[in-house]
C-alpha atoms as a PDB file:
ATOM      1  CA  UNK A   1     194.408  77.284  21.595  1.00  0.00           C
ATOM      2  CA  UNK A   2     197.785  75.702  20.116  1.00  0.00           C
ATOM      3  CA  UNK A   3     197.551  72.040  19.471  1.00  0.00           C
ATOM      4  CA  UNK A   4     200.773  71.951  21.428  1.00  0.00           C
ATOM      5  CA  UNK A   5     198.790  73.078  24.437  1.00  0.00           C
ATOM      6  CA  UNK A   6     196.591  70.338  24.758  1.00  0.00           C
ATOM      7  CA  UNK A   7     195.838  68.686  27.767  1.00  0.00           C
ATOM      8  CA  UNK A   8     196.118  65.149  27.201  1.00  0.00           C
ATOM      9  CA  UNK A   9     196.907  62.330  29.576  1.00  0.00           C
ATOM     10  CA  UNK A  10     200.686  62.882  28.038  1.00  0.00           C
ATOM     11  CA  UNK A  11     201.037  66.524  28.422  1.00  0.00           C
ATOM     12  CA  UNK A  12     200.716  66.803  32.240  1.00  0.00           C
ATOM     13  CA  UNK A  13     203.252  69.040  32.131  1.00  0.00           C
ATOM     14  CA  UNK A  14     200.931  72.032  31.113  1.00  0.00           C
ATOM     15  CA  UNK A  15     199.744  71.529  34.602  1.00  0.00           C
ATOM     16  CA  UNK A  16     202.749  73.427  36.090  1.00  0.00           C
ATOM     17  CA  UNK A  17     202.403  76.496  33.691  1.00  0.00           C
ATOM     18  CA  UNK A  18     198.428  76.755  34.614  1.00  0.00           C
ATOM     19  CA  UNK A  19     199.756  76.485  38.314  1.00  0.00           C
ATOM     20  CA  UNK A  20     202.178  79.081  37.884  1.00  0.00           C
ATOM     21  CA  UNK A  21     200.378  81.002  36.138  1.00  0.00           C
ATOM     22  CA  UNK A  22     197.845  81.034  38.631  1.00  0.00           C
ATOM     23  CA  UNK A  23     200.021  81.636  41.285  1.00  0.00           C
ATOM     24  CA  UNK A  24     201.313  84.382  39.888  1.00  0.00           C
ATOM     25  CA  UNK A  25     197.912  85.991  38.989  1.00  0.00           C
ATOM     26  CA  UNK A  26     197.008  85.952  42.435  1.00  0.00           C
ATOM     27  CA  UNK A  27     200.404  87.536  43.768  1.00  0.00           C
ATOM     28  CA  UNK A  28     201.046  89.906  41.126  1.00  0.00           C
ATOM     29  CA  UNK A  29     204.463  89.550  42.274  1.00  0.00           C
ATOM     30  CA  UNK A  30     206.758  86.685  39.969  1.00  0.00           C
ATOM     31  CA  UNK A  31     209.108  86.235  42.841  1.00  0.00           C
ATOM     32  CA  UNK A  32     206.490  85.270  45.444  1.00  0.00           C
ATOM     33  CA  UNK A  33     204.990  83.275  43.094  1.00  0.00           C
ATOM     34  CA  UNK A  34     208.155  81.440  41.943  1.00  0.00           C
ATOM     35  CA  UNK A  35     208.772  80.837  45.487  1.00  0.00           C
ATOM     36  CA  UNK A  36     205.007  79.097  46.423  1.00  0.00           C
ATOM     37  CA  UNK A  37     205.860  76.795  43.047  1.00  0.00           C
ATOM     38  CA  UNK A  38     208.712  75.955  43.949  1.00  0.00           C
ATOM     39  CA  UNK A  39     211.224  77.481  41.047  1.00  0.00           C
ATOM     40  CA  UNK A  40     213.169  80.202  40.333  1.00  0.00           C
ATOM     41  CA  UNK A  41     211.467  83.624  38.733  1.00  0.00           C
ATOM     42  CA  UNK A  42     213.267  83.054  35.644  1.00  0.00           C
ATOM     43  CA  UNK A  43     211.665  79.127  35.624  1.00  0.00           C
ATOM     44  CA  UNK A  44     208.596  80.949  36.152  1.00  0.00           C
ATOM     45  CA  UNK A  45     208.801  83.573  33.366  1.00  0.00           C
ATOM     46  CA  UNK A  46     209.478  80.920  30.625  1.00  0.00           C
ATOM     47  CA  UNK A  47     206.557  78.964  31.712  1.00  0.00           C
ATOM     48  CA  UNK A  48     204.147  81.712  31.626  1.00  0.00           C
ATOM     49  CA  UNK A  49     205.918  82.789  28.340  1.00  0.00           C
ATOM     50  CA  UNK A  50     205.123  79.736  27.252  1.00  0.00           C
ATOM     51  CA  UNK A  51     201.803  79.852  28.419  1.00  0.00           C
ATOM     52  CA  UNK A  52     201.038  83.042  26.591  1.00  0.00           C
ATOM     53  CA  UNK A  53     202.680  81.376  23.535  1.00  0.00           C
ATOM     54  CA  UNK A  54     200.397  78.931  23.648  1.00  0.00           C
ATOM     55  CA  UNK A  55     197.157  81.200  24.260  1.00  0.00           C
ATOM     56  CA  UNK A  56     197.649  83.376  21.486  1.00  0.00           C
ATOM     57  CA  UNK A  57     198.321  86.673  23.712  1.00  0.00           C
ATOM     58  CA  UNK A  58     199.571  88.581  26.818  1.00  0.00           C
ATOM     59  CA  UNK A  59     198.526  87.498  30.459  1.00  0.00           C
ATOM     60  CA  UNK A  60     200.142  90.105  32.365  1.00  0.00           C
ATOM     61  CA  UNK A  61     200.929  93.656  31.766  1.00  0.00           C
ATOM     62  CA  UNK A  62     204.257  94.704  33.579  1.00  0.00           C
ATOM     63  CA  UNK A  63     205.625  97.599  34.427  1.00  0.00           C
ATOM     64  CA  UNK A  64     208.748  99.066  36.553  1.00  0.00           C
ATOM     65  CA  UNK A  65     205.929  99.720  39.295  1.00  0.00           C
ATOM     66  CA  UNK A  66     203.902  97.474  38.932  1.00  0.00           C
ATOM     67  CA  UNK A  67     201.910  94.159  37.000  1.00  0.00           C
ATOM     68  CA  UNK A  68     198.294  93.547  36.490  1.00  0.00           C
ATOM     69  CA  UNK A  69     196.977  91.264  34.667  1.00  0.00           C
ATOM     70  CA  UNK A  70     195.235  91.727  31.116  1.00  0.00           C
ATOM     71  CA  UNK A  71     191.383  90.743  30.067  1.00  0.00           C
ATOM     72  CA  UNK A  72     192.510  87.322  27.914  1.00  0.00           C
ATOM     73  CA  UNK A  73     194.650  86.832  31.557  1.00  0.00           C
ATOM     74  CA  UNK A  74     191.670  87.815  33.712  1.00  0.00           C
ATOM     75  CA  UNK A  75     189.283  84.933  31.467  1.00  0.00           C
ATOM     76  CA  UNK A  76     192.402  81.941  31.575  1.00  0.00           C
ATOM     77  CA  UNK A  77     192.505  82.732  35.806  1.00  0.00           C
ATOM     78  CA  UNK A  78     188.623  82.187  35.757  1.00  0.00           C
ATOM     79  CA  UNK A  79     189.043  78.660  34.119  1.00  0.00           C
ATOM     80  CA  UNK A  80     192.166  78.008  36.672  1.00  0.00           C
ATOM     81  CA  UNK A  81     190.269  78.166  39.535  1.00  0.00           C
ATOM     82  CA  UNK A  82     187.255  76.067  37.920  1.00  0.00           C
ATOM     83  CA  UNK A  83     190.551  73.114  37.547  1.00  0.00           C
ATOM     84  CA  UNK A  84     191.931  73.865  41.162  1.00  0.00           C
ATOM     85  CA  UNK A  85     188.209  73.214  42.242  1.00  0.00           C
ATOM     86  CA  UNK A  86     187.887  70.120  40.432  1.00  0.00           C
ATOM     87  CA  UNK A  87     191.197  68.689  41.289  1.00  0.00           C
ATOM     88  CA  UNK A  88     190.810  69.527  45.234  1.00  0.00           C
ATOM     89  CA  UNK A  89     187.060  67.931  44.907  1.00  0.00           C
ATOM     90  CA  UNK A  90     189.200  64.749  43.099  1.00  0.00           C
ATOM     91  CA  UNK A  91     191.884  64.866  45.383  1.00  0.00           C
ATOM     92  CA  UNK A  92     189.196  64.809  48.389  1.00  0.00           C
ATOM     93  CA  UNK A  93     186.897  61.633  46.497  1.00  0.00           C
ATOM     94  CA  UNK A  94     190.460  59.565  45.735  1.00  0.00           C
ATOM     95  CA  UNK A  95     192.144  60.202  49.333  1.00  0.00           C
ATOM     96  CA  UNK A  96     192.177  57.158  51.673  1.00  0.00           C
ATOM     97  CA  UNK A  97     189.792  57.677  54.826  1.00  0.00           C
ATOM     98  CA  UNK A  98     190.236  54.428  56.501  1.00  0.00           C
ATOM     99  CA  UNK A  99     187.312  53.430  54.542  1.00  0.00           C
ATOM    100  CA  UNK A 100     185.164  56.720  55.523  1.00  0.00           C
ATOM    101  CA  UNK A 101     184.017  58.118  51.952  1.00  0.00           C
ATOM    102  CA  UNK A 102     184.827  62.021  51.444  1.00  0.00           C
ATOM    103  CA  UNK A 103     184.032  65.081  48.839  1.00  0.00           C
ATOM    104  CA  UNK A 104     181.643  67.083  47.745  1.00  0.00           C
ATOM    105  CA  UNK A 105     178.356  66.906  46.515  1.00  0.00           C
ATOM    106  CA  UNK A 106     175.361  68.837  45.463  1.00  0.00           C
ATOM    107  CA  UNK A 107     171.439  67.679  45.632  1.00  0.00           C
ATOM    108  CA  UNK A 108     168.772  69.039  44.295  1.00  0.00           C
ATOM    109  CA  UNK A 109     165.390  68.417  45.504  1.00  0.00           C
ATOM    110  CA  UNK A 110     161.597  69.996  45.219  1.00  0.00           C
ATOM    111  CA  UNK A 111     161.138  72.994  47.653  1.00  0.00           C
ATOM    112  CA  UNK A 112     158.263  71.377  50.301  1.00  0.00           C
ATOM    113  CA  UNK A 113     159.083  67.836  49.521  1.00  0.00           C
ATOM    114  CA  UNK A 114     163.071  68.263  50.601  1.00  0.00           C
ATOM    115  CA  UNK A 115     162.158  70.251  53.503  1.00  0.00           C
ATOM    116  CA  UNK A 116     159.750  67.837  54.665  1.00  0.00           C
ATOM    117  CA  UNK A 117     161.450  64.421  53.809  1.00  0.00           C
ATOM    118  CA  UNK A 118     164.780  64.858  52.487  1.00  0.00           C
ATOM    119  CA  UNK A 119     166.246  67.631  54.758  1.00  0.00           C
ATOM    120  CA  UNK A 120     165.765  65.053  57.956  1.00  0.00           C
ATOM    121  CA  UNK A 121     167.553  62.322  56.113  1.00  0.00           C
ATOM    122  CA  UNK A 122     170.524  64.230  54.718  1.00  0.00           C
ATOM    123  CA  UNK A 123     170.949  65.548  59.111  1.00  0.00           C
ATOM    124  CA  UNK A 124     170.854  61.548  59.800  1.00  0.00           C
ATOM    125  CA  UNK A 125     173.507  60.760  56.548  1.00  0.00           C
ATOM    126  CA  UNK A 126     175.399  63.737  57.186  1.00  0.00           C
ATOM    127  CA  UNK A 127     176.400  62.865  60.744  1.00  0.00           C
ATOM    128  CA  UNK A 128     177.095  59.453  60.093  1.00  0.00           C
ATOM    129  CA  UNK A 129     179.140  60.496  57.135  1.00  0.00           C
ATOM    130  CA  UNK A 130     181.339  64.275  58.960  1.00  0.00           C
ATOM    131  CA  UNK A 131     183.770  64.007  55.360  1.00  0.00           C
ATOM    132  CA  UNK A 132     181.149  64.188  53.149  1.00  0.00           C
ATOM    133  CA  UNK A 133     180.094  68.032  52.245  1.00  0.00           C
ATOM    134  CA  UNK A 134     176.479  69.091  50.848  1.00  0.00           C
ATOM    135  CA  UNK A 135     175.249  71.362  48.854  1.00  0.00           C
ATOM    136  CA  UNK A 136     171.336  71.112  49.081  1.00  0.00           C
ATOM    137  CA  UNK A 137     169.257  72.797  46.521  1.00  0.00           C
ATOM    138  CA  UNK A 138     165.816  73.274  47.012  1.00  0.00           C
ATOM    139  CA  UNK A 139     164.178  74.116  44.368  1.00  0.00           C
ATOM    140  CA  UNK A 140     160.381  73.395  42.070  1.00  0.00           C
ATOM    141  CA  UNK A 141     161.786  74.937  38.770  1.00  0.00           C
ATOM    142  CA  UNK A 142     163.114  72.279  36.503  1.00  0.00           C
ATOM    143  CA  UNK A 143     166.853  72.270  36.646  1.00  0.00           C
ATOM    144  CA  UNK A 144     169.373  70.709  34.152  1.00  0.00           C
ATOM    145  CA  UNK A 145     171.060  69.091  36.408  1.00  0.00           C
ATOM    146  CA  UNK A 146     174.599  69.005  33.808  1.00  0.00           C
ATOM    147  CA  UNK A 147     174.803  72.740  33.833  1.00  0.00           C
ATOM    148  CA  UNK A 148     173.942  73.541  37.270  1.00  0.00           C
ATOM    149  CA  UNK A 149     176.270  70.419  38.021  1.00  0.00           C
ATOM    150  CA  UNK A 150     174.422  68.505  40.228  1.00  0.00           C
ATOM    151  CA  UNK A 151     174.967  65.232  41.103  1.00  0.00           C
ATOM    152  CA  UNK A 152     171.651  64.077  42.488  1.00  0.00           C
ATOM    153  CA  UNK A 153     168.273  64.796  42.345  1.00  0.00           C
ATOM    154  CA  UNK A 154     164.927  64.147  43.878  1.00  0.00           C
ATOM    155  CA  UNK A 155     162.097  64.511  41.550  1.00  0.00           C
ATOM    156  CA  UNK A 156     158.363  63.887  41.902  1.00  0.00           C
ATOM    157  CA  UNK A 157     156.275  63.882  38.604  1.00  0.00           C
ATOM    158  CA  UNK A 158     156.793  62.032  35.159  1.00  0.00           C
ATOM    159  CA  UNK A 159     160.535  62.185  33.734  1.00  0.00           C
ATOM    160  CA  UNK A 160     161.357  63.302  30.709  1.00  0.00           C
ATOM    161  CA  UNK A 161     164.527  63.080  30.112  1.00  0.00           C
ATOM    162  CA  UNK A 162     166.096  59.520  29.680  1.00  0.00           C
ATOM    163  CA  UNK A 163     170.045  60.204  29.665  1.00  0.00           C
ATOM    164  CA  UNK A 164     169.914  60.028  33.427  1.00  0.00           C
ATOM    165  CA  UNK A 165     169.983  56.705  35.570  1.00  0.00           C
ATOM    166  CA  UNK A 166     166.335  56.594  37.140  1.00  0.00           C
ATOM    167  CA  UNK A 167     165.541  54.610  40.640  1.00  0.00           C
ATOM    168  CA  UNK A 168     162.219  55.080  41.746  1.00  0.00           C
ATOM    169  CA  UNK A 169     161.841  55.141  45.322  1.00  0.00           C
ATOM    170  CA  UNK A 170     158.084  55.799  45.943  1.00  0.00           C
ATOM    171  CA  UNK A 171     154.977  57.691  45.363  1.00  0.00           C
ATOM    172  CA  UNK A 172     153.138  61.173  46.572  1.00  0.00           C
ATOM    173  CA  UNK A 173     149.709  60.814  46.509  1.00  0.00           C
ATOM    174  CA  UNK A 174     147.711  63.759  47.097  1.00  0.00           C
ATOM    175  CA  UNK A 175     144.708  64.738  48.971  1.00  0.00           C
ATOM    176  CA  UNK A 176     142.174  67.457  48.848  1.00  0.00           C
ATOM    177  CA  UNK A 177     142.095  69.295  51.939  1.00  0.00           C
ATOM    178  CA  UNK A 178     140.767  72.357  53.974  1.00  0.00           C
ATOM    179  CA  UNK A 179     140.283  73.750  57.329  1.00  0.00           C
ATOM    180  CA  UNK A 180     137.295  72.867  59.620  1.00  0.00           C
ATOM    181  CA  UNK A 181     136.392  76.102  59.725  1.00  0.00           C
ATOM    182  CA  UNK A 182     136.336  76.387  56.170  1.00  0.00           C
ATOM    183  CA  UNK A 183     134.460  73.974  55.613  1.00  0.00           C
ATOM    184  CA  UNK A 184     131.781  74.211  58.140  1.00  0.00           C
ATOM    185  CA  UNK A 185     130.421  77.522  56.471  1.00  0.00           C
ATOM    186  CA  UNK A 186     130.947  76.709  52.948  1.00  0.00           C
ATOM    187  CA  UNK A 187     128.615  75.112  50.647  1.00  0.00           C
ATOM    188  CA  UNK A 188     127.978  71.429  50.314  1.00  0.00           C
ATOM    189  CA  UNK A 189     130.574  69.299  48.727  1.00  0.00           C
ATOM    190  CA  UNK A 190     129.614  65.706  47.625  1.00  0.00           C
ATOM    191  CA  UNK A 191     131.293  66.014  43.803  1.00  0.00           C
ATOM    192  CA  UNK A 192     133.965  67.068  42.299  1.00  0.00           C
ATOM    193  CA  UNK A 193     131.807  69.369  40.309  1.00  0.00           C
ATOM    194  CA  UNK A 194     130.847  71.211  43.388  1.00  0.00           C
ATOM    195  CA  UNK A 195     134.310  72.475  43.230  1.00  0.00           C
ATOM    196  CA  UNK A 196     132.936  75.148  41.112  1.00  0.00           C
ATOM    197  CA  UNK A 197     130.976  76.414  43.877  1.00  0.00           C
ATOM    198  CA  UNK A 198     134.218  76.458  46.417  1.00  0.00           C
ATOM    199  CA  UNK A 199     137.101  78.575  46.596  1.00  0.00           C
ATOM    200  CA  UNK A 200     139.797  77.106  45.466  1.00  0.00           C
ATOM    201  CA  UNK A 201     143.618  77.306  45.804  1.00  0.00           C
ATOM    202  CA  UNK A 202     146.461  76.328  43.398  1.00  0.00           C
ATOM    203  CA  UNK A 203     150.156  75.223  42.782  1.00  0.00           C
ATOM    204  CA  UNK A 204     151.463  76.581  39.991  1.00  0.00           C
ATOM    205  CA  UNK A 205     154.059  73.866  39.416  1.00  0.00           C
ATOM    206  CA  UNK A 206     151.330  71.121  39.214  1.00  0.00           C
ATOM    207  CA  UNK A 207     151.508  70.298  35.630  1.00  0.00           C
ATOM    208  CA  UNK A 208     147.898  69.954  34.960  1.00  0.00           C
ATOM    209  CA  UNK A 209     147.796  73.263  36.314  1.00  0.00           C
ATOM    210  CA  UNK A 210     143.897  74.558  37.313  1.00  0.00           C
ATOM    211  CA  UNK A 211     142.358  71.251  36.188  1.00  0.00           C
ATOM    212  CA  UNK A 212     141.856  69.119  38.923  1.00  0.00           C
ATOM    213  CA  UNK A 213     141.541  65.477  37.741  1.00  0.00           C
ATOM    214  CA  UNK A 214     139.475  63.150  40.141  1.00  0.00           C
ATOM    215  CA  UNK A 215     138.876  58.675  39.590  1.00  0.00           C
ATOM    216  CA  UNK A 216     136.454  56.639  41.476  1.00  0.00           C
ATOM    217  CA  UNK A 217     136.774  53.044  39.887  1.00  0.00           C
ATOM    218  CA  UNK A 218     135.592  53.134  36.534  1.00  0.00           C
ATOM    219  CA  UNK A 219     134.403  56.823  36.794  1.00  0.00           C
ATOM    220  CA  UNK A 220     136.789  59.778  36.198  1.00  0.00           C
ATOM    221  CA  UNK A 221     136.343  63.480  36.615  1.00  0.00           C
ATOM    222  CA  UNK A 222     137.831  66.443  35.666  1.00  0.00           C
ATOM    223  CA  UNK A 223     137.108  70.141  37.303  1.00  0.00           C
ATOM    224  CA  UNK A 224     138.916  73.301  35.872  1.00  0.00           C
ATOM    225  CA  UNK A 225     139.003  75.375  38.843  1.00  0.00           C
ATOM    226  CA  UNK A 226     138.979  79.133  38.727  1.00  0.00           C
ATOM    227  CA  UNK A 227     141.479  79.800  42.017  1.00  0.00           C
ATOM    228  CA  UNK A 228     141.139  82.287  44.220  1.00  0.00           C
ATOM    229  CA  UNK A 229     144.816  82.222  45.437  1.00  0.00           C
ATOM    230  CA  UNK A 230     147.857  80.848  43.132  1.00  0.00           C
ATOM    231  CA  UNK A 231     151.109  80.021  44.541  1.00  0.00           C
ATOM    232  CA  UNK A 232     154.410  78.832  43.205  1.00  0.00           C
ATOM    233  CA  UNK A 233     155.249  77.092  46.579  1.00  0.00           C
ATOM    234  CA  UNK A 234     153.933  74.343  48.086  1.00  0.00           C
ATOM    235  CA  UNK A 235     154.029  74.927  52.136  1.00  0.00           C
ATOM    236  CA  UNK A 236     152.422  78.367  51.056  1.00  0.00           C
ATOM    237  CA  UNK A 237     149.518  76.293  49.388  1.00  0.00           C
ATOM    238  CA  UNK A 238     149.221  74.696  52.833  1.00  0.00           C
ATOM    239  CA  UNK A 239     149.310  77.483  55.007  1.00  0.00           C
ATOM    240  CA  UNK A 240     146.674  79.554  52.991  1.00  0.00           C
ATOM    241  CA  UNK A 241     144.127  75.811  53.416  1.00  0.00           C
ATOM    242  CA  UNK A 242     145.070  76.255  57.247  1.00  0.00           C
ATOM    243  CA  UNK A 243     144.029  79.685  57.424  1.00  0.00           C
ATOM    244  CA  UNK A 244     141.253  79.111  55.886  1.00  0.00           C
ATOM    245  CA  UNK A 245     141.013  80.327  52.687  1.00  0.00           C
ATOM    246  CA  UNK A 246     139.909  77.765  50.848  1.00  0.00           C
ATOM    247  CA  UNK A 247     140.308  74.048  49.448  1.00  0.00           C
ATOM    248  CA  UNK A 248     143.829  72.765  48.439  1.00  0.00           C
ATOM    249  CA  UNK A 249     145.657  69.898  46.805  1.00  0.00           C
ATOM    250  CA  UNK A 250     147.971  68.557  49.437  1.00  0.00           C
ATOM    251  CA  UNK A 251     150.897  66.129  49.029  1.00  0.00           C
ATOM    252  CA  UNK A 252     150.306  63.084  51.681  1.00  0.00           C
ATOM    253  CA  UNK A 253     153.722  63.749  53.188  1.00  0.00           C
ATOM    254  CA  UNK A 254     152.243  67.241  54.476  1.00  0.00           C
ATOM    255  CA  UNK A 255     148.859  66.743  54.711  1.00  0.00           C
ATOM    256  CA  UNK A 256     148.405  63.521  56.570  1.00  0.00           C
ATOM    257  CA  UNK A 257     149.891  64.836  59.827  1.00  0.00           C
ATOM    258  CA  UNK A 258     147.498  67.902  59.514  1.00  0.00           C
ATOM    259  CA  UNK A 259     144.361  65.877  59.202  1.00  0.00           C
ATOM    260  CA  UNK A 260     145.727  63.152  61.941  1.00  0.00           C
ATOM    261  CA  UNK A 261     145.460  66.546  64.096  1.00  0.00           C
ATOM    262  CA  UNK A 262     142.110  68.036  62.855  1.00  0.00           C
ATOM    263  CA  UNK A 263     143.610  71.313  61.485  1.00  0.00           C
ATOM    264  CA  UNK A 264     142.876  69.411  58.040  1.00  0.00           C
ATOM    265  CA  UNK A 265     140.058  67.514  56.395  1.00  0.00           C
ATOM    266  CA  UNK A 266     140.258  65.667  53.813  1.00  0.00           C
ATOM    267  CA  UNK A 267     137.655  66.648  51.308  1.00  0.00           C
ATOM    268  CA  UNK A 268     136.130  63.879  48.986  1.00  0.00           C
ATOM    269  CA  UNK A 269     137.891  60.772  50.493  1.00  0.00           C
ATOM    270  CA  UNK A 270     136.332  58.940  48.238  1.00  0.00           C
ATOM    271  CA  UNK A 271     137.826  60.093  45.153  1.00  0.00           C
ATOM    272  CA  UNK A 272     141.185  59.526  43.876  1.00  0.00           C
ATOM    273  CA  UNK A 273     143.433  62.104  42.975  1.00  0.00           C
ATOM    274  CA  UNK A 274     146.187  61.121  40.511  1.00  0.00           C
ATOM    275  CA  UNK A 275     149.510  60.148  42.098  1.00  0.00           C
ATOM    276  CA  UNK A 276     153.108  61.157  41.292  1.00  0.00           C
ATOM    277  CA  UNK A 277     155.967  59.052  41.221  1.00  0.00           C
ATOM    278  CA  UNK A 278     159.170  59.831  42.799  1.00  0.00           C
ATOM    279  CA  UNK A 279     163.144  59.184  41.527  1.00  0.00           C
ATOM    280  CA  UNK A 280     166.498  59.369  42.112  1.00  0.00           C
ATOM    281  CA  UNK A 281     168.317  60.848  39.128  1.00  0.00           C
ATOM    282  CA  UNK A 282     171.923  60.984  38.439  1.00  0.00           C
ATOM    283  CA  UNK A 283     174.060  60.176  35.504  1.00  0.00           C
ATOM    284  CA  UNK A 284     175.702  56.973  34.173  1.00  0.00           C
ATOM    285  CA  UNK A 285     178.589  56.137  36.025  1.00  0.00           C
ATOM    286  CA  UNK A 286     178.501  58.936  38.894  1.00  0.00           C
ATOM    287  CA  UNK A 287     177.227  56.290  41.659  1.00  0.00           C
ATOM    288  CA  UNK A 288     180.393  55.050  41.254  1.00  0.00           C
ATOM    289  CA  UNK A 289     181.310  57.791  43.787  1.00  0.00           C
ATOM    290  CA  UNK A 290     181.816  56.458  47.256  1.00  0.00           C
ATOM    291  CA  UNK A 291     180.177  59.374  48.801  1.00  0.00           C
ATOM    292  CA  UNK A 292     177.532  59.357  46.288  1.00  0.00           C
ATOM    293  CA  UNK A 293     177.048  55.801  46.548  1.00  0.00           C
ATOM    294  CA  UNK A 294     176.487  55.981  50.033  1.00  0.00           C
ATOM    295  CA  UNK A 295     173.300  58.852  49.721  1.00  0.00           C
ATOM    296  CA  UNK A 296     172.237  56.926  47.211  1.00  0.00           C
ATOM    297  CA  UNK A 297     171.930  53.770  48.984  1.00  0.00           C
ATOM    298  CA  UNK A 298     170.531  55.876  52.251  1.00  0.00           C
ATOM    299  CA  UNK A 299     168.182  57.852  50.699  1.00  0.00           C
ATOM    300  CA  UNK A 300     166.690  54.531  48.503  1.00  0.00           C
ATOM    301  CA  UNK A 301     166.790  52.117  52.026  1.00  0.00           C
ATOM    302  CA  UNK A 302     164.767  55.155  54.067  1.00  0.00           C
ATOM    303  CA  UNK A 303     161.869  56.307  50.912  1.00  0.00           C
ATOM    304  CA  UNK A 304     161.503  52.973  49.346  1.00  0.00           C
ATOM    305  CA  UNK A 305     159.797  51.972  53.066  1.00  0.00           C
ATOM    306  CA  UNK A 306     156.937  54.873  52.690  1.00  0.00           C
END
């Protein structure tokens, strides 16, 4: 692009010609468009000649009959709608709400874990806070978080990646469990090596994946499994322990209801199964947010209590 084009904090002006020009891309029609802007069609033409100038080619083609626009014009509309977006979203976060924060913002959160404890608190912030608009991601894949733009996350496991603010808010322990029924016709289980003799079920997105690592004290113990049903998410681990198909590694957030009914038991109570903390991610600076400042502080003041 031309130097002369550049978008610096002294060269608002460009502004208008992006504006016009997207204007007119959407109208196809330069007196409409001039019209909407607020300018005459011959303003208009100079600023998107000026525009293509600047852009090294032709955004429209025009005929006697009529104007489309061409591919370099189709790819500059694209990033004029990302800007419109952005602006509105600013114009939204910087408006004054009597003190009631405003925008948009987008969480991202493990599948069974957001379900389970985040979807009830975002219900709770979300009617206290009508202005504020969410977009919830649930998801277990790893997610970079800059190119999906997200602005928080909820993540339980190690974290890898220091460029992020971290505030832990808790742990997830996790429990063995299965169904009475299950376990009533299986075959004993006093050790975690008479796993081997058990069918088992696993979570593909636990890192260790099939080998189940057990403490007691001093002692430690570790069992590679051979499962007899793998699934990539966890409320499907659950339901396949409640149905009876075998023994499961439950977080305590969805098993400890289940056993408080009986539909669960906690196998081997007396080991411990390794426990995963759980953060708050989002980048340097970004709290400063009103709106994001306020899930922030919600979601930390309602986890850090578990």
């Amino acid at each position: 692009m031309n130097k002369s084009f550049e978008l610096t904090p002294t060269r608002l002006r460009e502004l208008r010609e992006l504006r016009g020009f997207a204007v007119a891309a959407r109208r196809l029609n330069f007196s409409q468009a001039a019209r909407e802007v607020g300018c005459t069609p011959s303003v208009l033409s100079r600023r998107i000649a000026a525009l293509e100038h600047a852009v090294g080619g032709k955004l429209f083609l025009r005929s006697t009959r009529r104007m489309t626009l061409t591919a370099r014009g189709e790819q500059l509309l694209v990033h004029c709608r990302r800007l419109e977006a952005v602006v509105t979203d600013l114009a939204a976060d910087l408006r004054p709400q009597h003190g009631e924060p405003a925008g948009r913002l987008c969480l991202q959160m493990p599948a069974a874990y957001g379900r389970y404890r985040i979807a009830p608190l975002l219900a709770s912030f979300m009617r206290r806070h009508p202005l504020i608009r969410v977009e919830a991601v649930y998801d277990d894949a790893f997610v970079d978080m800059v190119e999906a733009k997200i602005d928080l996350a909820v993540r339980v496991g190690k974290l890898a990646d220091a460029q992020w603010v971290a505030r832990r808010v808790g742990t997830m322990r996790r429990l063995l469990c299965a169904s009475p029924e299950y376990l009533a016709s299986g075959p004993p289980l006093a050790d975690p090596a008479d796993l081997k003799a058990h069918r088992c079920i696993a979570f593909s997105g636990l890192r260790t994946g099939t080998l189940w690592q057990f403490s007691q004290q001093r002692r430690r113990r570790s069992v590679r499994i051979d499962p007899v049903l793998t699934c990539n998410d966890a409320q499907a681990v659950r339901d396949a322990a409640l149905a009876g198909v075998g023994i499961a590694l439950q977080g305590d957030y969805m098993a400890e209801p289940l056993i408080a009914e009986g539909r669960l038991v906690e196998v081997l109570p007396d080991w411990q199964i390794s426990a995963s903390p759980i953060h708050l991610l989002w980048l340097p600076g970004a709290d400063r947010t009103p709106a994001l400042r306020h899930l922030i502080d919600d979601l930390v003041g309602a986890l850090s209590t578990d």
